[in-house]
PDB file of N, CA and C in Angstrom:
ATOM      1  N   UNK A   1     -10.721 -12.036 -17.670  1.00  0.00           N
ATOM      2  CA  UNK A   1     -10.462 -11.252 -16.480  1.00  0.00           C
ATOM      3  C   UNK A   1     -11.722 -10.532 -15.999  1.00  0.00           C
ATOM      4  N   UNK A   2     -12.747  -9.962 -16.933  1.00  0.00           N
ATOM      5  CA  UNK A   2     -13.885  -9.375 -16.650  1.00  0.00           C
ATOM      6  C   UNK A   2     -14.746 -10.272 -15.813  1.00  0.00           C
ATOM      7  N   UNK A   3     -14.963 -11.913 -16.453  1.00  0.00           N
ATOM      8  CA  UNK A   3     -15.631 -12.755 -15.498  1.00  0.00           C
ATOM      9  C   UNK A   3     -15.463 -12.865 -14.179  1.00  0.00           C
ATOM     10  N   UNK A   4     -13.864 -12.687 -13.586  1.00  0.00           N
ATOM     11  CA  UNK A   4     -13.087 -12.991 -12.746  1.00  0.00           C
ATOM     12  C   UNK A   4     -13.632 -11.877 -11.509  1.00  0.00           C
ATOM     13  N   UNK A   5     -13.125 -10.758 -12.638  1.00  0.00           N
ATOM     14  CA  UNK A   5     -13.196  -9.418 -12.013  1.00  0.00           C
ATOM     15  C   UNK A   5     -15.400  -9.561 -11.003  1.00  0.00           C
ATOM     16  N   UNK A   6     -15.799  -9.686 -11.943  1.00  0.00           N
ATOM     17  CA  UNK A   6     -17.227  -9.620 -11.116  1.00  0.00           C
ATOM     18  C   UNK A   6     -17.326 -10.571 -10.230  1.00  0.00           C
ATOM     19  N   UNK A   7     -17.168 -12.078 -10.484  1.00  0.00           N
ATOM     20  CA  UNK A   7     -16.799 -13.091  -9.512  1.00  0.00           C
ATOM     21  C   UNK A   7     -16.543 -12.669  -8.082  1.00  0.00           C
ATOM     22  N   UNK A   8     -15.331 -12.027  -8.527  1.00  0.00           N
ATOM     23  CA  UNK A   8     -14.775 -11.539  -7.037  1.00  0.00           C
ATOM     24  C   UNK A   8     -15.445 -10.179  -6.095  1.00  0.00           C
ATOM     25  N   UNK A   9     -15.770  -9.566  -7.083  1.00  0.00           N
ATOM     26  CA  UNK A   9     -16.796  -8.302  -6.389  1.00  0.00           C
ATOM     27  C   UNK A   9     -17.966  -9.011  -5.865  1.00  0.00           C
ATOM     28  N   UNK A  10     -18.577  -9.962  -6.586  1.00  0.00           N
ATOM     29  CA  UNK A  10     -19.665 -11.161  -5.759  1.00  0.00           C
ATOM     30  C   UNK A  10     -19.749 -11.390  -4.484  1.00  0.00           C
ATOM     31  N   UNK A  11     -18.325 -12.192  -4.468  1.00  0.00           N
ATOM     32  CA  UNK A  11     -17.643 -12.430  -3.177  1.00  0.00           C
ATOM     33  C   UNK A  11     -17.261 -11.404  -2.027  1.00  0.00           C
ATOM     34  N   UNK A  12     -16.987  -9.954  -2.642  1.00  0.00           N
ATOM     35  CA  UNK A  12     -16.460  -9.559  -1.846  1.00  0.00           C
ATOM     36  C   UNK A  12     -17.923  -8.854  -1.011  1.00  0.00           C
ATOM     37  N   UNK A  13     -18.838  -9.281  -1.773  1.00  0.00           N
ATOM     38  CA  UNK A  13     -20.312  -8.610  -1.714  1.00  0.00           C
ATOM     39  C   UNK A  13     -20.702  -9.615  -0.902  1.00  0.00           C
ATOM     40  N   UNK A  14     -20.406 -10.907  -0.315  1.00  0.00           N
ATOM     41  CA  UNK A  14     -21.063 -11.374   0.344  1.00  0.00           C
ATOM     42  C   UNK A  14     -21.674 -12.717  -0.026  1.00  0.00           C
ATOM     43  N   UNK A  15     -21.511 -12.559  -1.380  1.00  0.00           N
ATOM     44  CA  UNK A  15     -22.016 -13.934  -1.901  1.00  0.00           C
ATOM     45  C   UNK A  15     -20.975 -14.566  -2.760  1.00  0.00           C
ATOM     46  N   UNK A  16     -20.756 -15.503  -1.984  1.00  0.00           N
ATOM     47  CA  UNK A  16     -19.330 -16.837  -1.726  1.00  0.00           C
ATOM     48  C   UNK A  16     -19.708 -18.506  -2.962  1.00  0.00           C
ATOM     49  N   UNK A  17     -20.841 -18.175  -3.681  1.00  0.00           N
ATOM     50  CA  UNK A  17     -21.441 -19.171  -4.881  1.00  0.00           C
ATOM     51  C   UNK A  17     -22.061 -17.906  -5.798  1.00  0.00           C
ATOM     52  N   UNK A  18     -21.341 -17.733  -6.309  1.00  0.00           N
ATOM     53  CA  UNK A  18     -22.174 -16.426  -7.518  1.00  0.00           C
ATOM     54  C   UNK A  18     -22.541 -17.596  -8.555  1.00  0.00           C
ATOM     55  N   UNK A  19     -23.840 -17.153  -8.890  1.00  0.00           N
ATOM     56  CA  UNK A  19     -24.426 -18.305 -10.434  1.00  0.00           C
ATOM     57  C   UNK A  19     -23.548 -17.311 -11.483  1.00  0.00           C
ATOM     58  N   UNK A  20     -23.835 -17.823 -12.494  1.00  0.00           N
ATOM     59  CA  UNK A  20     -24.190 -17.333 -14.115  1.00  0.00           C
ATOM     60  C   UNK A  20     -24.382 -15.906 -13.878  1.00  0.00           C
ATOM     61  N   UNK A  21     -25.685 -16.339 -13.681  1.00  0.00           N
ATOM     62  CA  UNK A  21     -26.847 -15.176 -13.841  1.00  0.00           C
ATOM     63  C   UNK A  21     -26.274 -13.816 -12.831  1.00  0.00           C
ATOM     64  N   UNK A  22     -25.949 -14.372 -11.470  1.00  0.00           N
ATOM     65  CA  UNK A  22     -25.095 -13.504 -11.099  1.00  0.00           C
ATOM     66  C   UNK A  22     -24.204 -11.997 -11.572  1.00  0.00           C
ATOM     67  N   UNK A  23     -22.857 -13.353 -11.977  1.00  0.00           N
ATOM     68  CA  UNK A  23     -22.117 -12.502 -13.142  1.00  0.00           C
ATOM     69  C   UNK A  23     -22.756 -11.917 -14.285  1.00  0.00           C
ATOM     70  N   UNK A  24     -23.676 -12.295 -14.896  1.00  0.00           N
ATOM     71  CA  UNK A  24     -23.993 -11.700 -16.110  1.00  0.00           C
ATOM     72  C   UNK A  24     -24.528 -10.497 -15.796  1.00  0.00           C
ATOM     73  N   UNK A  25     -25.377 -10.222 -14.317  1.00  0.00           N
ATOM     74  CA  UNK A  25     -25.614  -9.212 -14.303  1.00  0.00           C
ATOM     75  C   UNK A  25     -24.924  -8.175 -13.611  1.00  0.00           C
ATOM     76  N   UNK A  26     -23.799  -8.617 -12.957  1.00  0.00           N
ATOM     77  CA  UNK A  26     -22.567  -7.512 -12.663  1.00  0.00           C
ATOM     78  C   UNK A  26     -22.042  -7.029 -13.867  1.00  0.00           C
ATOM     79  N   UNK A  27     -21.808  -7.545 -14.813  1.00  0.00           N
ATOM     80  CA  UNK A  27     -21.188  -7.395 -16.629  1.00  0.00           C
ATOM     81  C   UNK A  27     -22.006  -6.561 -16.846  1.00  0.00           C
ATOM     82  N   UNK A  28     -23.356  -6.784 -17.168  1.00  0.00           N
ATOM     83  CA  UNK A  28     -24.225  -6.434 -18.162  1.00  0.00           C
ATOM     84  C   UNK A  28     -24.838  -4.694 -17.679  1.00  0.00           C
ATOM     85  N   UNK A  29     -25.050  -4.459 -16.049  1.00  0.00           N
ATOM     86  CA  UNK A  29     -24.567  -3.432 -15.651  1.00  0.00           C
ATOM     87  C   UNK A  29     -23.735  -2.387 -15.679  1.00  0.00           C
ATOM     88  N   UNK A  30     -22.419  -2.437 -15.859  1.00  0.00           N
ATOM     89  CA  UNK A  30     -21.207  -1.774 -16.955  1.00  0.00           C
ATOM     90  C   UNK A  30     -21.768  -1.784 -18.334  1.00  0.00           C
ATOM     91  N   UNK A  31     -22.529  -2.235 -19.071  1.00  0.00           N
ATOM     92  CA  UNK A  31     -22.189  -2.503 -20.383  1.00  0.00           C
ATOM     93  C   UNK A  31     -21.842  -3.536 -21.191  1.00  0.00           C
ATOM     94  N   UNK A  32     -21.058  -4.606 -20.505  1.00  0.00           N
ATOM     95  CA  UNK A  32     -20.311  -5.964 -20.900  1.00  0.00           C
ATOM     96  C   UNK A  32     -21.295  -7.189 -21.447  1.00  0.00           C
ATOM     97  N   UNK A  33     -20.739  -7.619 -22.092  1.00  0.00           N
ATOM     98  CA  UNK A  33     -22.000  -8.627 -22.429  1.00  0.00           C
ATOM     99  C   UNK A  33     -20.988  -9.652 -22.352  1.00  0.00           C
ATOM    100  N   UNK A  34     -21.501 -10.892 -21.203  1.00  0.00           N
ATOM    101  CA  UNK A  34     -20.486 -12.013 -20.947  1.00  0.00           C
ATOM    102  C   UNK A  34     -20.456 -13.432 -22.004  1.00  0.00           C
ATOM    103  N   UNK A  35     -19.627 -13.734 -21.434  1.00  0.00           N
ATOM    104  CA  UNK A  35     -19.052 -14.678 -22.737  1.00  0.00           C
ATOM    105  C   UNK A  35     -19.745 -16.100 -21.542  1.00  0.00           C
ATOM    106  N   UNK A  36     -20.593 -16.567 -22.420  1.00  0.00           N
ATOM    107  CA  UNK A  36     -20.605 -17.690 -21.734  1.00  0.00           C
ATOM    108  C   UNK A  36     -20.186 -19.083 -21.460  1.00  0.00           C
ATOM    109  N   UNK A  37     -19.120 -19.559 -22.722  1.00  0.00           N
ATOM    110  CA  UNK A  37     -18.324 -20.458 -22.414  1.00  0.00           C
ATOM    111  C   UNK A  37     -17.311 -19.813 -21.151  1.00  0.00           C
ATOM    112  N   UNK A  38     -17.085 -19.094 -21.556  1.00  0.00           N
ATOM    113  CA  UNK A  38     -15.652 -18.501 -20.255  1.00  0.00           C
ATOM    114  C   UNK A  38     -16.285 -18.746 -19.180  1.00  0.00           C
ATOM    115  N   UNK A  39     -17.897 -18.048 -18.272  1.00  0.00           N
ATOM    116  CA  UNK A  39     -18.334 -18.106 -17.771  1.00  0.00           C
ATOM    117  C   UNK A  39     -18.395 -19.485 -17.088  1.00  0.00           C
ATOM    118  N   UNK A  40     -18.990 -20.200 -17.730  1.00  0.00           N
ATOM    119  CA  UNK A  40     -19.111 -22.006 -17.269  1.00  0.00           C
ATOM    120  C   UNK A  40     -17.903 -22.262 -16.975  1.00  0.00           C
ATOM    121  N   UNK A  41     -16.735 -22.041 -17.705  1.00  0.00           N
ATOM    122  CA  UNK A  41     -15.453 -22.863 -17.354  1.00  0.00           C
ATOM    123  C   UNK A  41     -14.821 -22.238 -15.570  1.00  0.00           C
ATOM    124  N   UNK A  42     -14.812 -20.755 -15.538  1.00  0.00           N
ATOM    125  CA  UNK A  42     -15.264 -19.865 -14.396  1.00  0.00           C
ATOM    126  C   UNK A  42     -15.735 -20.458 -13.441  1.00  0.00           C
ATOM    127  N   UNK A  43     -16.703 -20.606 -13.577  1.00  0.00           N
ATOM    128  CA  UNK A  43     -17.514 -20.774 -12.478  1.00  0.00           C
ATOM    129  C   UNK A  43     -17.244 -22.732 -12.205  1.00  0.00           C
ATOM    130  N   UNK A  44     -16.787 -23.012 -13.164  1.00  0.00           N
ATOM    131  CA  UNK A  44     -16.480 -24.621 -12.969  1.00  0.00           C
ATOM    132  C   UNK A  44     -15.505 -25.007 -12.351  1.00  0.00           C
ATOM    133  N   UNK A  45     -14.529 -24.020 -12.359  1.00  0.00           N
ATOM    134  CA  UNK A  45     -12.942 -23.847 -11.623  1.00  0.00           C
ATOM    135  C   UNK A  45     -13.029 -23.658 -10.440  1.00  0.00           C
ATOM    136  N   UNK A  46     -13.701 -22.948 -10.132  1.00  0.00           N
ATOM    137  CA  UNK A  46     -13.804 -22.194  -8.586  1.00  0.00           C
ATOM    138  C   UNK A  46     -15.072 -22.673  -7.716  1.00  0.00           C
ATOM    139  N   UNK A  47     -15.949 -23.670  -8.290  1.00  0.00           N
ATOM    140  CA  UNK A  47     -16.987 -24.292  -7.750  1.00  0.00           C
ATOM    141  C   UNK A  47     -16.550 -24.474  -6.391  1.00  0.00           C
ATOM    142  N   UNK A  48     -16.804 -24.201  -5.261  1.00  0.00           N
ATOM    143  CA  UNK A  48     -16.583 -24.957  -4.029  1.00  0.00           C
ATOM    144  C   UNK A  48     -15.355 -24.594  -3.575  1.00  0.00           C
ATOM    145  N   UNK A  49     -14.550 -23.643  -3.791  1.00  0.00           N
ATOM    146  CA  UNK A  49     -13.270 -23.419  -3.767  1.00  0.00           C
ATOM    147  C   UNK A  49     -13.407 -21.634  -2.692  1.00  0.00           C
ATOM    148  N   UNK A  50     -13.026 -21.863  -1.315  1.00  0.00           N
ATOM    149  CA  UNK A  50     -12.707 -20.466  -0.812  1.00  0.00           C
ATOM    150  C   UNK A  50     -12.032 -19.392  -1.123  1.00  0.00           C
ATOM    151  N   UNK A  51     -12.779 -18.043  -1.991  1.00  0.00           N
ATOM    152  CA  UNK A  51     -11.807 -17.071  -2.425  1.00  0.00           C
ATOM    153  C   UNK A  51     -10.587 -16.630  -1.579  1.00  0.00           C
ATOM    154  N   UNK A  52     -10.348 -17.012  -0.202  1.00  0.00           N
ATOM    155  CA  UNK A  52      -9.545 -16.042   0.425  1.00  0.00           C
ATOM    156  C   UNK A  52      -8.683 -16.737   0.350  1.00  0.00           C
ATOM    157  N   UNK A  53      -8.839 -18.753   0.364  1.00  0.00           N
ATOM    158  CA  UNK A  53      -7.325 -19.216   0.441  1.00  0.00           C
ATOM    159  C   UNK A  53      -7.074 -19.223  -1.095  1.00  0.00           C
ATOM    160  N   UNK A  54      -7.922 -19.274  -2.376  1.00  0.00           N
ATOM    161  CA  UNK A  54      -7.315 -19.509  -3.303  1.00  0.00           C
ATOM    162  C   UNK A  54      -6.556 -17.679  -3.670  1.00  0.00           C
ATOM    163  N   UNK A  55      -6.916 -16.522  -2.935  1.00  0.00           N
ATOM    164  CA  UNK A  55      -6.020 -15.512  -2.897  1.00  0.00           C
ATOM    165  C   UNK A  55      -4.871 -16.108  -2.241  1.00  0.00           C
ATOM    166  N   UNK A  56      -4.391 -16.332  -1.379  1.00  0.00           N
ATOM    167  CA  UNK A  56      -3.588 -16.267  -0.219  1.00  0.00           C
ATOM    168  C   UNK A  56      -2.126 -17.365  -0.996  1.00  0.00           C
ATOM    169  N   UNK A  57      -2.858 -18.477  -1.605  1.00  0.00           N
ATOM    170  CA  UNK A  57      -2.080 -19.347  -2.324  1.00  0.00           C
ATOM    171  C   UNK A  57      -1.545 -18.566  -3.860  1.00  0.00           C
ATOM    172  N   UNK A  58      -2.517 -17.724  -4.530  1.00  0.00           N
ATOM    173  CA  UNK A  58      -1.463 -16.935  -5.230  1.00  0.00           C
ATOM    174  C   UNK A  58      -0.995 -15.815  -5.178  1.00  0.00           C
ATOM    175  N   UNK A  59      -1.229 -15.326  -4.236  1.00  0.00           N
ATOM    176  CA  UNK A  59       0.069 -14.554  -3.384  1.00  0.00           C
ATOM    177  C   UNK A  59       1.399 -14.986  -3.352  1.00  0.00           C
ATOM    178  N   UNK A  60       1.522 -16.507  -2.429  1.00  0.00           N
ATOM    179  CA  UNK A  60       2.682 -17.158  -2.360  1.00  0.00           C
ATOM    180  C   UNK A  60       3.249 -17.766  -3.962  1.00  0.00           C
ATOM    181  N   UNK A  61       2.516 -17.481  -4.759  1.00  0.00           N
ATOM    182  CA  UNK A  61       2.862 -18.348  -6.251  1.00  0.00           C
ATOM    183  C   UNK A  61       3.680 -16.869  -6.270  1.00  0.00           C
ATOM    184  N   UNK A  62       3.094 -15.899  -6.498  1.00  0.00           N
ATOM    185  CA  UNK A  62       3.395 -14.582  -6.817  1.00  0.00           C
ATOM    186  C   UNK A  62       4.764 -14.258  -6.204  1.00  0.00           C
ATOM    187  N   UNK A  63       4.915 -14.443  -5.269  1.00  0.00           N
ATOM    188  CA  UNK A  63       6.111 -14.294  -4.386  1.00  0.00           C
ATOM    189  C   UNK A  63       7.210 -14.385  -5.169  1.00  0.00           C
ATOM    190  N   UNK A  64       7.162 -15.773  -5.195  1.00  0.00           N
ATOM    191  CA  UNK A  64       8.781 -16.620  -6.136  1.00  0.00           C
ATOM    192  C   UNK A  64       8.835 -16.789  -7.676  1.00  0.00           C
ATOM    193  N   UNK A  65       7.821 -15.366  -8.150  1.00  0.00           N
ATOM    194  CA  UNK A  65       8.061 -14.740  -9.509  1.00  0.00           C
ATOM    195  C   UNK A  65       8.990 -13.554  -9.416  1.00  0.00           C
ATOM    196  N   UNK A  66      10.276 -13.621 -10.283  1.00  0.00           N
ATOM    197  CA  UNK A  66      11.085 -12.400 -10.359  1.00  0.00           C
ATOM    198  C   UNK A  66      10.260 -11.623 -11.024  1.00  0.00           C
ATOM    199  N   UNK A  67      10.805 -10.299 -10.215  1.00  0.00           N
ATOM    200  CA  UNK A  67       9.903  -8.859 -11.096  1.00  0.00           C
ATOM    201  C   UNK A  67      11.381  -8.086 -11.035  1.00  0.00           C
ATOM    202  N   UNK A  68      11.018  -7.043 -12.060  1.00  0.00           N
ATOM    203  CA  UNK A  68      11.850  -5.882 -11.794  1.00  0.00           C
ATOM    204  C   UNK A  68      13.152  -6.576 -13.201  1.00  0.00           C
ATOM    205  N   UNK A  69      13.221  -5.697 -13.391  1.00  0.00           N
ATOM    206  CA  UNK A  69      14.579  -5.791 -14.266  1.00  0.00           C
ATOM    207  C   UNK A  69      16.014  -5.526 -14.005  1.00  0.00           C
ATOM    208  N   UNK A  70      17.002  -5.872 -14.682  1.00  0.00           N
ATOM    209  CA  UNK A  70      18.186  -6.182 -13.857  1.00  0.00           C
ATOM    210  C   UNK A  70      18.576  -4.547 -14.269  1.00  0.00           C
ATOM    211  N   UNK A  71      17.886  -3.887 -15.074  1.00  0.00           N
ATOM    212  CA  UNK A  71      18.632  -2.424 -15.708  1.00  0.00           C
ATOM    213  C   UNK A  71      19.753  -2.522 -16.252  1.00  0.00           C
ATOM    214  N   UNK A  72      20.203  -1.884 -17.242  1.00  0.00           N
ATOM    215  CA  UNK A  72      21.228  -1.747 -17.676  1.00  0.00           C
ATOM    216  C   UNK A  72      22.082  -1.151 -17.367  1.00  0.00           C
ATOM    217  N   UNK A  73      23.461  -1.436 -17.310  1.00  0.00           N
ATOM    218  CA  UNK A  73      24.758  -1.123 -16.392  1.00  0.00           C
ATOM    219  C   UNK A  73      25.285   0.337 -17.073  1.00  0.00           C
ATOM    220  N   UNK A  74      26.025   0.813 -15.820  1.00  0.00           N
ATOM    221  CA  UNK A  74      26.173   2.806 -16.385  1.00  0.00           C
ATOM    222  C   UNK A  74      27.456   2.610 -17.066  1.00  0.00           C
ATOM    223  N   UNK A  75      27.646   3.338 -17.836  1.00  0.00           N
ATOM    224  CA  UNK A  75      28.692   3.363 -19.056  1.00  0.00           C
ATOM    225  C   UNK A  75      30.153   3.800 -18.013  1.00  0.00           C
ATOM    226  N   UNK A  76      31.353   3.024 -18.228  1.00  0.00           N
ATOM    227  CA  UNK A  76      32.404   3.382 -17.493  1.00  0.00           C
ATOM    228  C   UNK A  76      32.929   5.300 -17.748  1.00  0.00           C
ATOM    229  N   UNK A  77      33.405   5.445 -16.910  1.00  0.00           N
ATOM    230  CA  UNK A  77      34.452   6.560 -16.719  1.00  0.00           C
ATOM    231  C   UNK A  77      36.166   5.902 -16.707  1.00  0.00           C
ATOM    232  N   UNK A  78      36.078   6.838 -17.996  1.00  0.00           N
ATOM    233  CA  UNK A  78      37.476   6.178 -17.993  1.00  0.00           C
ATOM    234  C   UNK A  78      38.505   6.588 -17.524  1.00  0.00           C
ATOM    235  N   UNK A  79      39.765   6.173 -16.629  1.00  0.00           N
ATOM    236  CA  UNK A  79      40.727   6.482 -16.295  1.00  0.00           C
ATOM    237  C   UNK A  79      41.843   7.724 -17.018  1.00  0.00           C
ATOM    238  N   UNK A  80      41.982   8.128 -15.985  1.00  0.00           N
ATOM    239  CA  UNK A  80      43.117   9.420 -16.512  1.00  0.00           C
ATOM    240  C   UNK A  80      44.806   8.754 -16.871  1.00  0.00           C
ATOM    241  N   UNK A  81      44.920   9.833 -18.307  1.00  0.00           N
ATOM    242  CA  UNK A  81      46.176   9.100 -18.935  1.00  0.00           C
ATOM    243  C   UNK A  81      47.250   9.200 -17.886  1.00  0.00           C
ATOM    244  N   UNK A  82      48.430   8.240 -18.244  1.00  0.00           N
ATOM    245  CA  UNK A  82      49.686   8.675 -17.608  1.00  0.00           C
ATOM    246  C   UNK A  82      50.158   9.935 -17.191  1.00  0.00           C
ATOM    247  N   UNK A  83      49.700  10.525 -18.526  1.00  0.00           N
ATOM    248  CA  UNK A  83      50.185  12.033 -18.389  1.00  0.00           C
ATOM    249  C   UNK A  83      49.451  12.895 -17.311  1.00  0.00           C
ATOM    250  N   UNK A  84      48.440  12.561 -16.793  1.00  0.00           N
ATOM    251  CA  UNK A  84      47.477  13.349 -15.811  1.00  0.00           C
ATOM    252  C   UNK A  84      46.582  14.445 -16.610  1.00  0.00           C
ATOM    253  N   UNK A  85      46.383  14.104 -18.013  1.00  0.00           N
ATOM    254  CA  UNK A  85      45.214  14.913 -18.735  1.00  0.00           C
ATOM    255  C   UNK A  85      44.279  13.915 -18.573  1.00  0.00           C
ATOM    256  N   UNK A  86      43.375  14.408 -18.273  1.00  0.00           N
ATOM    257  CA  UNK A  86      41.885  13.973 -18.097  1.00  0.00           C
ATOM    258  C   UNK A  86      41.023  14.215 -19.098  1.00  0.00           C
ATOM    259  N   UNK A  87      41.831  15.115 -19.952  1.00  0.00           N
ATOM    260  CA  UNK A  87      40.775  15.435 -21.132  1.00  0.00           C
ATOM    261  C   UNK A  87      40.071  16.292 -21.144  1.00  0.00           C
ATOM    262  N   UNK A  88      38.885  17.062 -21.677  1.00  0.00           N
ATOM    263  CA  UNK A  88      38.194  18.011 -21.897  1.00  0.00           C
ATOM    264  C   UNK A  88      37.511  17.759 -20.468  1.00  0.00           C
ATOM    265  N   UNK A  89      36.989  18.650 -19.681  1.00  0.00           N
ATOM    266  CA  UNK A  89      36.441  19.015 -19.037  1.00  0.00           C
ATOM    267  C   UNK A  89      34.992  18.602 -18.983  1.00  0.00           C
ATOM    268  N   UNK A  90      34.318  17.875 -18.503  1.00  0.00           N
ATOM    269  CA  UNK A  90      32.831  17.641 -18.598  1.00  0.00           C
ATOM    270  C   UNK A  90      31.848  18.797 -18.279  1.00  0.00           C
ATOM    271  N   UNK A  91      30.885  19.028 -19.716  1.00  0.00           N
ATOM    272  CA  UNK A  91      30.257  19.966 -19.062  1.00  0.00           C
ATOM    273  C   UNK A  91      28.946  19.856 -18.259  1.00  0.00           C
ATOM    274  N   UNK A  92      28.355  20.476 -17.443  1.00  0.00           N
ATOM    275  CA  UNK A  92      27.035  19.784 -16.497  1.00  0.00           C
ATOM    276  C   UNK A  92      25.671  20.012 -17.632  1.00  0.00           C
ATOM    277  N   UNK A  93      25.086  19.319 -17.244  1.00  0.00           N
ATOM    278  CA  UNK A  93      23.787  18.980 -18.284  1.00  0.00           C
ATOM    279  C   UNK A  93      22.827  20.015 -17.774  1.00  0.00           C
ATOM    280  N   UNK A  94      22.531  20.599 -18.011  1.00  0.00           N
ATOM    281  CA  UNK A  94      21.071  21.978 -17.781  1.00  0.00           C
ATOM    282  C   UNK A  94      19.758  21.082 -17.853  1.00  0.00           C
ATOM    283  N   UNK A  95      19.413  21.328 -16.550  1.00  0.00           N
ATOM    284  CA  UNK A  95      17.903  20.718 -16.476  1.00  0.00           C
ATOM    285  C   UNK A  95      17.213  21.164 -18.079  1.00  0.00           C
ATOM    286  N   UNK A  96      16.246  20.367 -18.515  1.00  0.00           N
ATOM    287  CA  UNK A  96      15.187  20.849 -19.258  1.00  0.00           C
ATOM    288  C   UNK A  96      14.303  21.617 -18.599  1.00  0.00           C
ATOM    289  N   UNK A  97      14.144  22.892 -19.456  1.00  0.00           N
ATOM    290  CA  UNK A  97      13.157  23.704 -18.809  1.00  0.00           C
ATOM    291  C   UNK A  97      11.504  23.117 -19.242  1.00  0.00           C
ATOM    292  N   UNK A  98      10.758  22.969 -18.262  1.00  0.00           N
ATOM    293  CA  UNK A  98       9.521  22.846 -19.176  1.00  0.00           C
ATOM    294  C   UNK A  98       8.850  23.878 -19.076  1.00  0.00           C
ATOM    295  N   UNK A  99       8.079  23.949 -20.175  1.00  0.00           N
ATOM    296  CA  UNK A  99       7.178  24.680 -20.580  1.00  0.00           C
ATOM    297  C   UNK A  99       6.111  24.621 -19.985  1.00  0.00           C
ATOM    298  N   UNK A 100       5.565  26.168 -19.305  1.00  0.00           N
ATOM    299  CA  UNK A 100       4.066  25.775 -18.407  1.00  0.00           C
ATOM    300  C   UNK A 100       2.810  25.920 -19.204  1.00  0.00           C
ATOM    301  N   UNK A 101       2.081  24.461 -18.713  1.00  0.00           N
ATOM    302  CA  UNK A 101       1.550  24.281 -19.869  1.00  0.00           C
ATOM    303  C   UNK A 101       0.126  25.492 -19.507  1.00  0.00           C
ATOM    304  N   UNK A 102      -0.337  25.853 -20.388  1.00  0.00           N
ATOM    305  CA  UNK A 102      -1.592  27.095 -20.744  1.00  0.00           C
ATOM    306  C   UNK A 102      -3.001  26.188 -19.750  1.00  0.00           C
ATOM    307  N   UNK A 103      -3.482  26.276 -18.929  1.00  0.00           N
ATOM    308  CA  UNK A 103      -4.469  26.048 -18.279  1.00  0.00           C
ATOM    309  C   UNK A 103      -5.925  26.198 -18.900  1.00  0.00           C
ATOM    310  N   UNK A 104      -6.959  25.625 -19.342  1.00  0.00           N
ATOM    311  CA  UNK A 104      -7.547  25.596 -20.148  1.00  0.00           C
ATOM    312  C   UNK A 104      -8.882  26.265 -19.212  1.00  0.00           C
ATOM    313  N   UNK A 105      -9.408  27.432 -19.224  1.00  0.00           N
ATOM    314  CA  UNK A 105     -10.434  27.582 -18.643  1.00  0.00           C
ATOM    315  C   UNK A 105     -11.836  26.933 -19.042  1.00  0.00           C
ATOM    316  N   UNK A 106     -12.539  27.308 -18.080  1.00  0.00           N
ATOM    317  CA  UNK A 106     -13.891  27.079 -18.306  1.00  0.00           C
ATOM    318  C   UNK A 106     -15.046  27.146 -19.604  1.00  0.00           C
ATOM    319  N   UNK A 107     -14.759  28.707 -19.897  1.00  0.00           N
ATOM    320  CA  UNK A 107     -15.369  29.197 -21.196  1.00  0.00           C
ATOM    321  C   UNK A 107     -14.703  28.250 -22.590  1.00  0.00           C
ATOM    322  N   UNK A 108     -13.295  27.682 -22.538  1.00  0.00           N
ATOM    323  CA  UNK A 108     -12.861  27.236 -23.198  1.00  0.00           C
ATOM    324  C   UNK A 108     -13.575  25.925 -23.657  1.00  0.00           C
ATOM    325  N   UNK A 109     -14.225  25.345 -22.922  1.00  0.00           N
ATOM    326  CA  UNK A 109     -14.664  24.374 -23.345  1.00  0.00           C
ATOM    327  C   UNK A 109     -16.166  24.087 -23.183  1.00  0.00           C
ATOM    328  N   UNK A 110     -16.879  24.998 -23.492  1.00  0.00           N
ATOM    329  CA  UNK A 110     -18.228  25.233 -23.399  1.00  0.00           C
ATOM    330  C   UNK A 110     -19.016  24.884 -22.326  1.00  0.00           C
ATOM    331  N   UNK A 111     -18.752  24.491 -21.406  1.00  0.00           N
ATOM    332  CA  UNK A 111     -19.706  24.210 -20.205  1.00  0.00           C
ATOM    333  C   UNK A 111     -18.723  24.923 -18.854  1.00  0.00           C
ATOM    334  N   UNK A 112     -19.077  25.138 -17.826  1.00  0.00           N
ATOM    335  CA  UNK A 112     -19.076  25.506 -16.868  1.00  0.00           C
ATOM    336  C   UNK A 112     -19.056  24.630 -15.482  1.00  0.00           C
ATOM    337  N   UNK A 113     -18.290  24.878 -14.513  1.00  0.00           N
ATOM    338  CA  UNK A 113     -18.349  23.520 -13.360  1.00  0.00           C
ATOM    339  C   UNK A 113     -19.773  23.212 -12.825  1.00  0.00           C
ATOM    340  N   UNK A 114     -20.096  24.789 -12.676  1.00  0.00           N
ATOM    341  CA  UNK A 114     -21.626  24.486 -11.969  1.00  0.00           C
ATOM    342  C   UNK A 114     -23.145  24.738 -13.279  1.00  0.00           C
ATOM    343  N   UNK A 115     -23.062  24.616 -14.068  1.00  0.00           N
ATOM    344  CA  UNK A 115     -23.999  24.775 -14.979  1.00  0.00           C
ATOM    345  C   UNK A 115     -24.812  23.670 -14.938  1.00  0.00           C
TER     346      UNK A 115
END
């Protein structure tokens, strides 16, 4: 994804054939040190290939992937007896209070905003 990831900042930079060398030095800039089989296979995939339609085409792949989960269903309420007891009375749930959390000043942590 890191290869990918610079690839496309390449592109979005203007340059539509990023080499190797390219990427290695968008990586190596962060810190990253690139993998160069990944790299070759990368750059072998997408040789000649327009970033915007190969976005645009997985977009539409993306589309007709389900997301989201079906959630789990709310527990019934159960019906009142013949008799018309309903039973104990439900009691209402009390928000949780939270606790405010202690704000950590400045001095607290040895440096200062403007120091």
């Amino acid at each position: 994804m890191k290869h990918l990831a610079a690839y496309l900042l390449l592109g979005l930079g203007g340059n539509t054939e990023p080499s190797a060398e390219d990427i290695k030095g968008v990586l190596e800039s962060v810190g990253i040190d690139a993998d160069d089989d990944r790299l070759e296979k990368l750059i072998g995939e997408l040789k000649g290939k327009d970033l915007q339609e190969l976005i645009a085409e997985g977009s539409s792949k993306l589309a007709s992937v389900p997301s989201g989960g079906g959630g789990g269903g709310g527990g019934g309420v159960s019906a009142p007896t013949a008799g018309g007891d309903s039973g104990p009375a439900a009691e209402e749930e009390k928000p949780a209070e939270k606790e405010e959390e202690k704000e950590e000043s400045d001095e607290d942590m040895g440096f200062g905003l403007f120091d």
